[in-house]
Protein backbone atom coordinates (compact mmCIF):
# COMPACT_ATOMS: atom_id res chain seq x y z
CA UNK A 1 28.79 -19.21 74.17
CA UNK A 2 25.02 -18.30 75.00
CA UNK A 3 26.46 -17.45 78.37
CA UNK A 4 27.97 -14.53 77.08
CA UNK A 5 25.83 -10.86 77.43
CA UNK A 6 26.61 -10.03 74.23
CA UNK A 7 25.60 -13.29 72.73
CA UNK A 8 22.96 -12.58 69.64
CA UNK A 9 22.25 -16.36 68.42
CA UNK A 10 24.36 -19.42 66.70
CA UNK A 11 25.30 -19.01 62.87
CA UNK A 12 23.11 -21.05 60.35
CA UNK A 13 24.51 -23.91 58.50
CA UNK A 14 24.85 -21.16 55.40
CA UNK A 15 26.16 -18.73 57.28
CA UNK A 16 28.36 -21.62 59.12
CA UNK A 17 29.97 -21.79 55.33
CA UNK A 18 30.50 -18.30 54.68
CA UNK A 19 32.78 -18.36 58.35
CA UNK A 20 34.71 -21.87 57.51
CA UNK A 21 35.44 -20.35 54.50
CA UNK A 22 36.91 -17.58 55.21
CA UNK A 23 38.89 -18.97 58.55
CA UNK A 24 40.26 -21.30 56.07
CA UNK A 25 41.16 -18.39 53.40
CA UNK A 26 39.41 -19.44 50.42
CA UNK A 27 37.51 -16.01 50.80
CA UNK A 28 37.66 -12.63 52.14
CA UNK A 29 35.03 -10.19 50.83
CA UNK A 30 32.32 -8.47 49.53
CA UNK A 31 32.07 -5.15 47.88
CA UNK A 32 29.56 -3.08 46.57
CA UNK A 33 30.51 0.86 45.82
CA UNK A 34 28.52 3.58 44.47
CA UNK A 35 29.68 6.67 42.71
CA UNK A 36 28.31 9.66 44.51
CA UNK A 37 27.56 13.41 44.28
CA UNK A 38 28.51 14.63 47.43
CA UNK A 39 25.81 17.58 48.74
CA UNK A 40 27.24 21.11 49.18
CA UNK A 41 27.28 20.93 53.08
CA UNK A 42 29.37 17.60 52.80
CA UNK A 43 33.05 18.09 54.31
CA UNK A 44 36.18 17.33 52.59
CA UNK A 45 35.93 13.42 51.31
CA UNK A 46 39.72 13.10 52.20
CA UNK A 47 38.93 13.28 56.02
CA UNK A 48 37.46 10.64 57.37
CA UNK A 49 35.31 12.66 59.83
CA UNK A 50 33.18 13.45 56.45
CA UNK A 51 32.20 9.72 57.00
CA UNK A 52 30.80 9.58 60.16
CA UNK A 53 27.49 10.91 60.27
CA UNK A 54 26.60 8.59 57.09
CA UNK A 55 28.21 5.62 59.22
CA UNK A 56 26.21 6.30 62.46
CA UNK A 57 22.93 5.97 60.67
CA UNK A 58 24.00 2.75 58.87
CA UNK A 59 25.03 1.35 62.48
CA UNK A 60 21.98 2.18 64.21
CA UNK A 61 19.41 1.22 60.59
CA UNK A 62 21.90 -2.29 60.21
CA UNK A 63 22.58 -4.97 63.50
CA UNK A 64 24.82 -6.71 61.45
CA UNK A 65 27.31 -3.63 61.75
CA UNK A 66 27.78 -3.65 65.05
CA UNK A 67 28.42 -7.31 65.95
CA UNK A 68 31.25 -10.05 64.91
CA UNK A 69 31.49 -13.71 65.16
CA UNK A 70 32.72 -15.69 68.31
CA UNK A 71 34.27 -19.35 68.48
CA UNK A 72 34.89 -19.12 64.54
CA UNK A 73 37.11 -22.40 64.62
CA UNK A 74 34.59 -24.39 66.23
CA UNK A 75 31.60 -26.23 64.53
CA UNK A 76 29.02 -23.35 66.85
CA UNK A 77 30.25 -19.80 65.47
CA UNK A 78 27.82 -17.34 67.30
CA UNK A 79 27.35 -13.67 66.33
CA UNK A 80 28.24 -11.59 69.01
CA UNK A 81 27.15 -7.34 69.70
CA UNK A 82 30.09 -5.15 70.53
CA UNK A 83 28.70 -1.92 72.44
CA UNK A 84 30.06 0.57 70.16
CA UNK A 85 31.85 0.34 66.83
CA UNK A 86 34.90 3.02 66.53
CA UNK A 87 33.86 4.40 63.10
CA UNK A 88 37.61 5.79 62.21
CA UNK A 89 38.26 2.00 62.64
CA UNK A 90 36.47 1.74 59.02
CA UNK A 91 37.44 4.56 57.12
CA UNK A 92 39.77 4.19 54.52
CA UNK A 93 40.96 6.90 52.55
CA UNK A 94 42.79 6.82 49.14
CA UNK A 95 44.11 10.03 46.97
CA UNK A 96 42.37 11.32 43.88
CA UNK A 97 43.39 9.82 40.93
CA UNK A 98 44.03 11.11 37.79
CA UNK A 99 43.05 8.00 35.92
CA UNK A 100 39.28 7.92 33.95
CA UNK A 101 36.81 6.66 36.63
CA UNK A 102 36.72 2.74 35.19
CA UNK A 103 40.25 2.81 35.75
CA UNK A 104 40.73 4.40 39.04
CA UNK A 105 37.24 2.54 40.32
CA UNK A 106 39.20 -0.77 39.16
CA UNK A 107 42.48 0.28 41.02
CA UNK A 108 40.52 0.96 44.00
CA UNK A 109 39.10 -2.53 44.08
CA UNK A 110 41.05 -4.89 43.58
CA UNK A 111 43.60 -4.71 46.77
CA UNK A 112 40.84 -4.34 49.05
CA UNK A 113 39.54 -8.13 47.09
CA UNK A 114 42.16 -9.53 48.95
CA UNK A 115 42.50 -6.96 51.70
CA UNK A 116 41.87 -9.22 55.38
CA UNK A 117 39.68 -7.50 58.33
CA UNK A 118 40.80 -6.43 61.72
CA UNK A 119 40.58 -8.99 64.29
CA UNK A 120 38.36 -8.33 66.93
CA UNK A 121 36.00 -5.84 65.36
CA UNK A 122 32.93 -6.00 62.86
CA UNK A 123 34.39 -7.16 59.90
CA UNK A 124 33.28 -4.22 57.17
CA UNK A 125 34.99 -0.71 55.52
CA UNK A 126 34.49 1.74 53.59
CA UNK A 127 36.74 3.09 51.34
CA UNK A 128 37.03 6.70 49.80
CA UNK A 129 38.40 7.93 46.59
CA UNK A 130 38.20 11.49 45.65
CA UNK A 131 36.90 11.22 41.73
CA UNK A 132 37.89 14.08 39.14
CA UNK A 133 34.18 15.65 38.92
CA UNK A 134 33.60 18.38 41.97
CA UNK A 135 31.67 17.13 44.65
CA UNK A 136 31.90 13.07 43.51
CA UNK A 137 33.46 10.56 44.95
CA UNK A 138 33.45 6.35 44.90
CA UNK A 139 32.57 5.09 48.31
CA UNK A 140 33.30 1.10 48.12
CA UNK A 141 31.57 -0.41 51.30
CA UNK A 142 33.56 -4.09 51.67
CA UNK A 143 32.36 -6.29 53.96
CA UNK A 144 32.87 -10.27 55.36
CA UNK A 145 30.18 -12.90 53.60
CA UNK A 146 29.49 -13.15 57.37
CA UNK A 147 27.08 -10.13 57.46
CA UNK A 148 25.47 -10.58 54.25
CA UNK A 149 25.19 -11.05 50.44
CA UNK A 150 25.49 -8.51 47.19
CA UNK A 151 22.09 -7.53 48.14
CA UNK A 152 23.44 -6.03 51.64
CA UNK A 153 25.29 -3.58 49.88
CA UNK A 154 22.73 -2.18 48.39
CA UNK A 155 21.25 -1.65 51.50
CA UNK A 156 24.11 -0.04 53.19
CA UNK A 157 24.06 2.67 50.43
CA UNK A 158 20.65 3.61 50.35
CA UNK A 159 20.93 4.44 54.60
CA UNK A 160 23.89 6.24 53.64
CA UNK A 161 22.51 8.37 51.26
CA UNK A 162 19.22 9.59 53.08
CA UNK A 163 21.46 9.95 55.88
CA UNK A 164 23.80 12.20 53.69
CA UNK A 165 20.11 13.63 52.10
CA UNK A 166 19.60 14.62 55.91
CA UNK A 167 22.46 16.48 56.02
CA UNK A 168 23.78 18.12 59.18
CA UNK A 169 27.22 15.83 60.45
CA UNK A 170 28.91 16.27 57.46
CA UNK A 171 31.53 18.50 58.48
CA UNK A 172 34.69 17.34 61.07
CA UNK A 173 33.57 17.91 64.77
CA UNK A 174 29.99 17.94 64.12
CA UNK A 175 29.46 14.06 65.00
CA UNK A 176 31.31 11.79 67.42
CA UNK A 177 33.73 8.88 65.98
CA UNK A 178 31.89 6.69 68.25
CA UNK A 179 28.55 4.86 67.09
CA UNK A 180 26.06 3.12 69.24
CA UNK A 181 25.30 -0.15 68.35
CA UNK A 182 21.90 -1.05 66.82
CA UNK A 183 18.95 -1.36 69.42
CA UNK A 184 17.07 -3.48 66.24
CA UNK A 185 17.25 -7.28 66.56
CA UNK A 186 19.68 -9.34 64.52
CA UNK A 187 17.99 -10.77 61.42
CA UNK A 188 17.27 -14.63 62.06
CA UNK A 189 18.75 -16.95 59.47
CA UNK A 190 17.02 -17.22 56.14
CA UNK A 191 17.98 -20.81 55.75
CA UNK A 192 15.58 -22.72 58.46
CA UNK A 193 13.93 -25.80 58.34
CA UNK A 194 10.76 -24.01 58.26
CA UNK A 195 11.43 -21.16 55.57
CA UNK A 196 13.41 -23.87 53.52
CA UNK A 197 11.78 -27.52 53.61
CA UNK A 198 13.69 -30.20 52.40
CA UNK A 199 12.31 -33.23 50.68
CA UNK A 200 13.43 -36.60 50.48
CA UNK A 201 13.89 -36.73 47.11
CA UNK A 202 15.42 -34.03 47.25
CA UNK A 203 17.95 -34.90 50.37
CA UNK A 204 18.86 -38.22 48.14
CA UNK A 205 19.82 -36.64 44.82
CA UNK A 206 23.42 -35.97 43.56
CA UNK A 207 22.38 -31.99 44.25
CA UNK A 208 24.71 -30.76 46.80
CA UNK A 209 26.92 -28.18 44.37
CA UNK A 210 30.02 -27.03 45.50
CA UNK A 211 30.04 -23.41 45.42
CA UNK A 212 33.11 -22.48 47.66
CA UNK A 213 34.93 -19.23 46.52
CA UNK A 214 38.35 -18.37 47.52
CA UNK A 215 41.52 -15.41 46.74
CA UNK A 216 40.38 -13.26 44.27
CA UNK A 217 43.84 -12.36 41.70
CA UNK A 218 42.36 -10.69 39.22
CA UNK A 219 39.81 -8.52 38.58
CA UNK A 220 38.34 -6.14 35.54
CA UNK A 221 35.42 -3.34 35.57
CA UNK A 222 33.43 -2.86 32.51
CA UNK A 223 30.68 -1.02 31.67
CA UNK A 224 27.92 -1.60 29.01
CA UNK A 225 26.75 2.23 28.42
CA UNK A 226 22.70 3.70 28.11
CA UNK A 227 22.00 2.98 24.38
CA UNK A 228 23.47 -0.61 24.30
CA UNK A 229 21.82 -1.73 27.94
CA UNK A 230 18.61 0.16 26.61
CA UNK A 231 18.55 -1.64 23.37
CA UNK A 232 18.91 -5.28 25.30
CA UNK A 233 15.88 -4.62 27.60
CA UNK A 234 13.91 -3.90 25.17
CA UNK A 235 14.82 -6.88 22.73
CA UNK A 236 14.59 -8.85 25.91
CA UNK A 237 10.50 -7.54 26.50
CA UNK A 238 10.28 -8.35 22.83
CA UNK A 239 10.76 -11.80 23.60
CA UNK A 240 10.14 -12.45 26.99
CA UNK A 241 12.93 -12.78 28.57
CA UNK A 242 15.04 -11.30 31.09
CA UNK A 243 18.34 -10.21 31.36
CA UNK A 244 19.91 -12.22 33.48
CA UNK A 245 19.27 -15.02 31.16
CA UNK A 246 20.70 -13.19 28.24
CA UNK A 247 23.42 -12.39 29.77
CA UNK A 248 23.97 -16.09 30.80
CA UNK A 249 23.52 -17.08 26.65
CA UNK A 250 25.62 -14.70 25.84
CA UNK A 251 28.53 -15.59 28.32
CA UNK A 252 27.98 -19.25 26.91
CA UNK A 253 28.23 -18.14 23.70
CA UNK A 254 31.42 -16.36 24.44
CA UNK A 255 32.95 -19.40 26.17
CA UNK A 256 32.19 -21.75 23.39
CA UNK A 257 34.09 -19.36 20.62
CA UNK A 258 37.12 -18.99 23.03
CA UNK A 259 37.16 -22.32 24.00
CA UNK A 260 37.29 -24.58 20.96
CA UNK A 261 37.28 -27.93 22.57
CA UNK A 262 34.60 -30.24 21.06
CA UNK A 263 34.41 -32.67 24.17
CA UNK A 264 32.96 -29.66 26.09
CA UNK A 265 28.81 -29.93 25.04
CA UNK A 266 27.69 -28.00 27.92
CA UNK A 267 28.06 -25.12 30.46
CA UNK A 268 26.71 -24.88 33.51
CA UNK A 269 26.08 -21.46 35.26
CA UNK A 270 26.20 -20.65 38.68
CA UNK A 271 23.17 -18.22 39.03
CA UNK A 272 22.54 -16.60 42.39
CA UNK A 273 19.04 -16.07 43.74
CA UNK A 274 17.64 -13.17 46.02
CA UNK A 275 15.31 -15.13 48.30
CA UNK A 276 14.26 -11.92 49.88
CA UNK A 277 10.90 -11.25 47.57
CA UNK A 278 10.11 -14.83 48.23
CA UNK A 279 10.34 -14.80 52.25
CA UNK A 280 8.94 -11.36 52.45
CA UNK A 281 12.11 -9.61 54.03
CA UNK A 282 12.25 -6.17 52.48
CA UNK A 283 15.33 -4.96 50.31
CA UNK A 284 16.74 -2.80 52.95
CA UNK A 285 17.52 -5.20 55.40
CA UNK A 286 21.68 -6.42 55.35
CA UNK A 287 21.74 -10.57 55.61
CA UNK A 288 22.48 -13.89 54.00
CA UNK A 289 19.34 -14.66 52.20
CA UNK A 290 20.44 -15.98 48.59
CA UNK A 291 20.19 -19.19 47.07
CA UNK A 292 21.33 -20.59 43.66
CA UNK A 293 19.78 -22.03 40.83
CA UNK A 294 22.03 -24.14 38.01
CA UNK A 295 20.44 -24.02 34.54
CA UNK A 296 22.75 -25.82 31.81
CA UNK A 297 23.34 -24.31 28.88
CA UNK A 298 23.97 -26.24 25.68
CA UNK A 299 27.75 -25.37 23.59
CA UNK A 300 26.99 -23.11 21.07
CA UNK A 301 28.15 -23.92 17.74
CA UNK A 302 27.80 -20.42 16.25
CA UNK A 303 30.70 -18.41 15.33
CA UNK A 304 28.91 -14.90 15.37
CA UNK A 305 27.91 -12.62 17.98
CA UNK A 306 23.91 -12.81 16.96
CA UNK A 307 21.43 -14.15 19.34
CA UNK A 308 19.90 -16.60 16.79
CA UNK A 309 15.79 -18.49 17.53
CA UNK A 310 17.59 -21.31 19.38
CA UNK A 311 19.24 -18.74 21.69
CA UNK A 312 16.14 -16.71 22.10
CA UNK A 313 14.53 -20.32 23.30
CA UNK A 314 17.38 -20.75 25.74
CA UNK A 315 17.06 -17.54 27.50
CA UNK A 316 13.35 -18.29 27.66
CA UNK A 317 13.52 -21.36 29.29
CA UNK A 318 16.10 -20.30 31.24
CA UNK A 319 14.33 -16.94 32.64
CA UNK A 320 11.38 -19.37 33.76
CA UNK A 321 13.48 -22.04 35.43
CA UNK A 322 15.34 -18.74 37.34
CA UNK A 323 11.78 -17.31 38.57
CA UNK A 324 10.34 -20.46 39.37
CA UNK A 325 13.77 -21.13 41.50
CA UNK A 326 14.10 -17.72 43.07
CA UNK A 327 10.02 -18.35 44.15
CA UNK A 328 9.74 -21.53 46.09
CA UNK A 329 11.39 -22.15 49.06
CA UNK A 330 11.20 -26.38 49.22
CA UNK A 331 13.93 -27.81 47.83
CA UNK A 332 16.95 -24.81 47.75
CA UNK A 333 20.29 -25.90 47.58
CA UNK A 334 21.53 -23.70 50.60
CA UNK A 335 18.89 -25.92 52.91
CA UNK A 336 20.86 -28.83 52.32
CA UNK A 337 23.89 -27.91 54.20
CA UNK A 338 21.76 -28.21 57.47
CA UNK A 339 21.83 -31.99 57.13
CA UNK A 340 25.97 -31.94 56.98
CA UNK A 341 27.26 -33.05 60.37
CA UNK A 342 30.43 -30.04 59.97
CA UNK A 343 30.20 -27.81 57.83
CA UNK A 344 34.17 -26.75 58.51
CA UNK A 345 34.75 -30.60 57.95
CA UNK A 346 32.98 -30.98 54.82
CA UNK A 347 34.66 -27.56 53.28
CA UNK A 348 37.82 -28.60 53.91
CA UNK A 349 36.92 -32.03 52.35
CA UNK A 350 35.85 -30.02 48.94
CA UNK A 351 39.32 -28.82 48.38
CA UNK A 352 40.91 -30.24 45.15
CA UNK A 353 37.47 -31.77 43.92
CA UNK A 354 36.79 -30.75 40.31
CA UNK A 355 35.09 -27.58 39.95
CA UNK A 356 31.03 -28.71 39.25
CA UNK A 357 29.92 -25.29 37.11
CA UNK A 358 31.81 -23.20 34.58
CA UNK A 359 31.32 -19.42 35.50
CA UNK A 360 29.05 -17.68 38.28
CA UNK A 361 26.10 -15.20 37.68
CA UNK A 362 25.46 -12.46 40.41
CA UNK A 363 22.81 -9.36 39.10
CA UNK A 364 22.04 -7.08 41.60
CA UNK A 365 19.23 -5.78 39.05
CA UNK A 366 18.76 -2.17 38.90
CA UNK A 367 19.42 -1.17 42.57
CA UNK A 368 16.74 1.62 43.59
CA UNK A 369 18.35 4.70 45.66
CA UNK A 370 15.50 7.46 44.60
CA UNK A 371 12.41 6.58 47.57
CA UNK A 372 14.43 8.64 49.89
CA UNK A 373 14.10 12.43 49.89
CA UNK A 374 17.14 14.32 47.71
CA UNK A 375 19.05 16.98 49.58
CA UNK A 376 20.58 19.02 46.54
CA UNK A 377 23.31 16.78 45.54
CA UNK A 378 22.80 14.15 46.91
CA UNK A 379 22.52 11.13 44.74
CA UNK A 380 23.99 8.06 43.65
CA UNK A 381 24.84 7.73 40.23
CA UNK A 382 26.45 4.27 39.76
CA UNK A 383 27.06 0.71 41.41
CA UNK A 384 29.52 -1.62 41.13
CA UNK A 385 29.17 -4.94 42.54
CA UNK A 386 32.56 -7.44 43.01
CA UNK A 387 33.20 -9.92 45.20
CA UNK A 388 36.42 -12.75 46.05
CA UNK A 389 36.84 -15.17 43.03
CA UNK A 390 35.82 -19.04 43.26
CA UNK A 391 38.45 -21.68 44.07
CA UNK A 392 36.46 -24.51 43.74
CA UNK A 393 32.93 -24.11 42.01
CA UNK A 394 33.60 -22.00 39.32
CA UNK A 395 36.51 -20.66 37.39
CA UNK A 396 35.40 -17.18 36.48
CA UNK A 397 32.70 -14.44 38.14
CA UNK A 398 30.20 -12.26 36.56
CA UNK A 399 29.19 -9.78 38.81
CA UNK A 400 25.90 -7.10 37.72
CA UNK A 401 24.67 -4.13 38.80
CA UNK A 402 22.87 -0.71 37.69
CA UNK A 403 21.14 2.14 39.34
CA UNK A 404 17.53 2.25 38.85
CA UNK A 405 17.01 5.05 36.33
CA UNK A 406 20.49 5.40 35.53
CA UNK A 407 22.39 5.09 32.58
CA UNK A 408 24.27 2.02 31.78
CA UNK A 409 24.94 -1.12 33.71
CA UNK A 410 28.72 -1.85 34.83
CA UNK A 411 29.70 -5.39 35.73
CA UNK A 412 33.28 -6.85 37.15
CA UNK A 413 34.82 -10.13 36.21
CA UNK A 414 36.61 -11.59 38.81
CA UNK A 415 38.90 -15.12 38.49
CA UNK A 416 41.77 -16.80 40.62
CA UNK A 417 45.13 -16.82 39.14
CA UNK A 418 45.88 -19.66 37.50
CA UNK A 419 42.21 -21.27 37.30
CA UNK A 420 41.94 -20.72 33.75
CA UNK A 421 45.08 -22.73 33.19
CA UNK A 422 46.91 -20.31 31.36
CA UNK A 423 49.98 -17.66 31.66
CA UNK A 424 48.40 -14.53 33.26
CA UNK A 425 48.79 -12.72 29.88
CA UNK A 426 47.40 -15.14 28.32
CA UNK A 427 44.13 -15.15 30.92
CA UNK A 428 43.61 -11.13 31.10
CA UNK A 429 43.68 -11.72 27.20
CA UNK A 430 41.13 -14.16 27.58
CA UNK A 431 38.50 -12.88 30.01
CA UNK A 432 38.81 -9.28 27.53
CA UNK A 433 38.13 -10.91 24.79
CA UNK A 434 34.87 -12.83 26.75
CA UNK A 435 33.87 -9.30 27.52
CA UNK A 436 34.36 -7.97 23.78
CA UNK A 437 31.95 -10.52 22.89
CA UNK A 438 29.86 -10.45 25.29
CA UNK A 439 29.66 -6.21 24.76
CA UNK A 440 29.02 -6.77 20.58
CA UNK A 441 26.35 -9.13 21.30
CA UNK A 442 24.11 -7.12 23.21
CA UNK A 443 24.50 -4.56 20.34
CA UNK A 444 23.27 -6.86 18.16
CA UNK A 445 20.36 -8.02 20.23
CA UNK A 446 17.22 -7.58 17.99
């Protein structure tokens, strides 16, 4: 209650759905890890002491580290500060593997998917696993919907590395396991009445979507390498487009060869928005401030993995309808949940419902970690973005992400066990061979 001292404010009505959901447990997490090349005055990545001086920075640059949520079975959830967070309390270490890095980055992922947070403290982790290259490591940072979206993670790494740039703390005994909370304020919510006006239209409309996720079963990590990514950009300048709506075409495409059924005309993607450019909140500040926008894709009839003139008009249209979306405020999707009486109420009262899109779209874009200053070493050279799978909106997640000036893009698919109505042989076979297609036709993007 308010009453409380270390009462921060009420959740939003979005952030009112990430809690219901996950007190319910149709979801548990998000995680966004980064390869890394450790610098030389780094300790030992298989003690978690290594960790802390990274940590303590991210606590004090991040409020939404340091707090967790209060009353979380009522209809008022509240975000609450804790005085200090107990950084061995979020260390998790795992043992080198011996696997290629896809392999082992995919191993490492998917129990920590369905991995459940301590009661009682902030509800985030890191994870550590040794890679086979000196001086690298994958540090997954996994954290509750609660404290923020794909974009959060992001965040989180780029403190981390200028605090590992910084140096000095890297080594056991040179920094406390103790961390201060944040002095900053808590973020307010993104979705408000006044950054998100609603009209009546609007209000009226059959537009509510039902986009609760829940266990994630099954996961894969793929990566589309430099010459293949390059070669899509720059067939998507040559006809002004983005990505993200290739990638949406050619996910379409894939689902219309796999799934043969005629009475299925259209697919419907789940796309999410960064609101941040659009509200003016910078990219380095962790909190729930996405939208989504739902552009419909007509069945393709085509049997080959060619992006043909129709396609190329697709994407178009559909890369306008995504900026326009992800540049107004009136009218978002996530605003309407402010007008639902309880949100725990009306969750619950989704379960069961048919799901309302086919797959889900998250791109991080290419993630920039190079405006802080390099200590020899130091550097990021990957990200990989995966969240919980989707119970009830959509089957099947695509999840996005590069490095700014890296090489290659690497995406996870994530999907609930037994939503695609099929053995679990039979569905691994499936979602690889969406991703085989999905791989040949950005080669053959021209």
């Amino acid at each position: 209650m308010a009453t409380n001292p270390g009462f921060l404010r009420f959740a939003s009505p979005g952030e009112q759905r990430c809690i219901a959901r996950e007190v319910l447990g149709l979801y548990n997490c998000v995680v966004v890890g980064a390869i890394y090349t450790l610098p030389s005055d780094f300790g030992s990545p298989t003690q978690p002491e290594a960790c802390f001086h990274p940590l303590k920075r991210c606590v004090q640059d991040h409020p939404f580290l340091s707090v967790v949520v209060r009353d979380i079975q009522t209809d008022k959830p509240f975000y609450e500060q804790i005085p200090t967070v107990q950084l061995s309390q979020h260390v998790s270490l795992l043992p080198p593997s011996d696997q290629n890095i896809t392999a082992a980055i995919q191993a490492a992922l998917a129990p920590e998917l369905d991995r459940p947070f301590a009661d009682g403290i902030p509800p985030w982790r890191i994870v550590v696993l040794p890679l086979k290259e000196p001086s690298s490591c994958f540090i997954a940072f996994a954290y509750s919907h609660v404290l923020g979206d794909g974009a959060s993670g992001a965040a989180f790494h780029r403190t981390f590395l200028k605090a590992l740039a910084e140096g000095d703390g890297g080594k056991p005994g040179k920094t406390s396991e103790t961390a201060p909370a944040s002095l900053k304020l808590l973020a307010p919510p993104f979705d408000t009445p006044a950054r998100l006006p609603i009209t009546w239209g609007f209000l009226l409309g059959p537009l509510i979507a039902s986009f609760l996720p829940a266990f994630i079963a099954r996961l894969l990590v793929k990566e589309i390498e430099a010459p293949v990514l390059d070669n899509a950009l720059r067939a998507a300048r040559d006809h002004d487009t983005k990505l993200t709506a290739i990638l949406q075409a050619l996910i379409v495409g894939a689902l219309s060869k796999a799934i043969p059924d005629p009475k299925i005309t259209n697919f419907v993607s789940q796309t999410v928005l960064n609101m941040r450019p659009a509200v003016g909140i910078s990219a380095d500040q962790m909190g729930n401030m996405t939208s989504a926008a739902y552009p419909i894709y007509p069945r393709s009839n085509s049997q080959s993995d060619t992006f043909s003139d129709s396609d190329w008009a697709v994407a178009r249209d559909a890369t306008r309808e995504l900026a326009e979306n992800a540049s107004r405020l009136r009218d978002q999707a996530i605003g309407l949940l402010r007008f639902v009486m309880s949100v725990r109420m009306w969750m619950l009262g989704k379960l069961g419902q048919r799901r309302e899109c086919s797959f889900e779209l998250s791109n991080l874009g290419a993630v920039d970690v190079s405006h802080y200053p390099d200590a020899p070493g130091a550097k990021i050279t990957k990200i990989i973005f995966s969240q919980t799978a989707a119970a009830i909106s959509v089957p099947i997640n695509f999840n996005f992400s590069a490095v700014k000036g890296g090489e290659g893009l690497i995406y996870t698919v994530t999907w609930q066990k037994g939503a695609l109505n099929m053995t679990e042989k039979d569905e691994g076979d499936f979602v690889e061979g969406l991703c085989q297609s999905l791989s040949q036709g950005l080669e053959n993007l021209r």
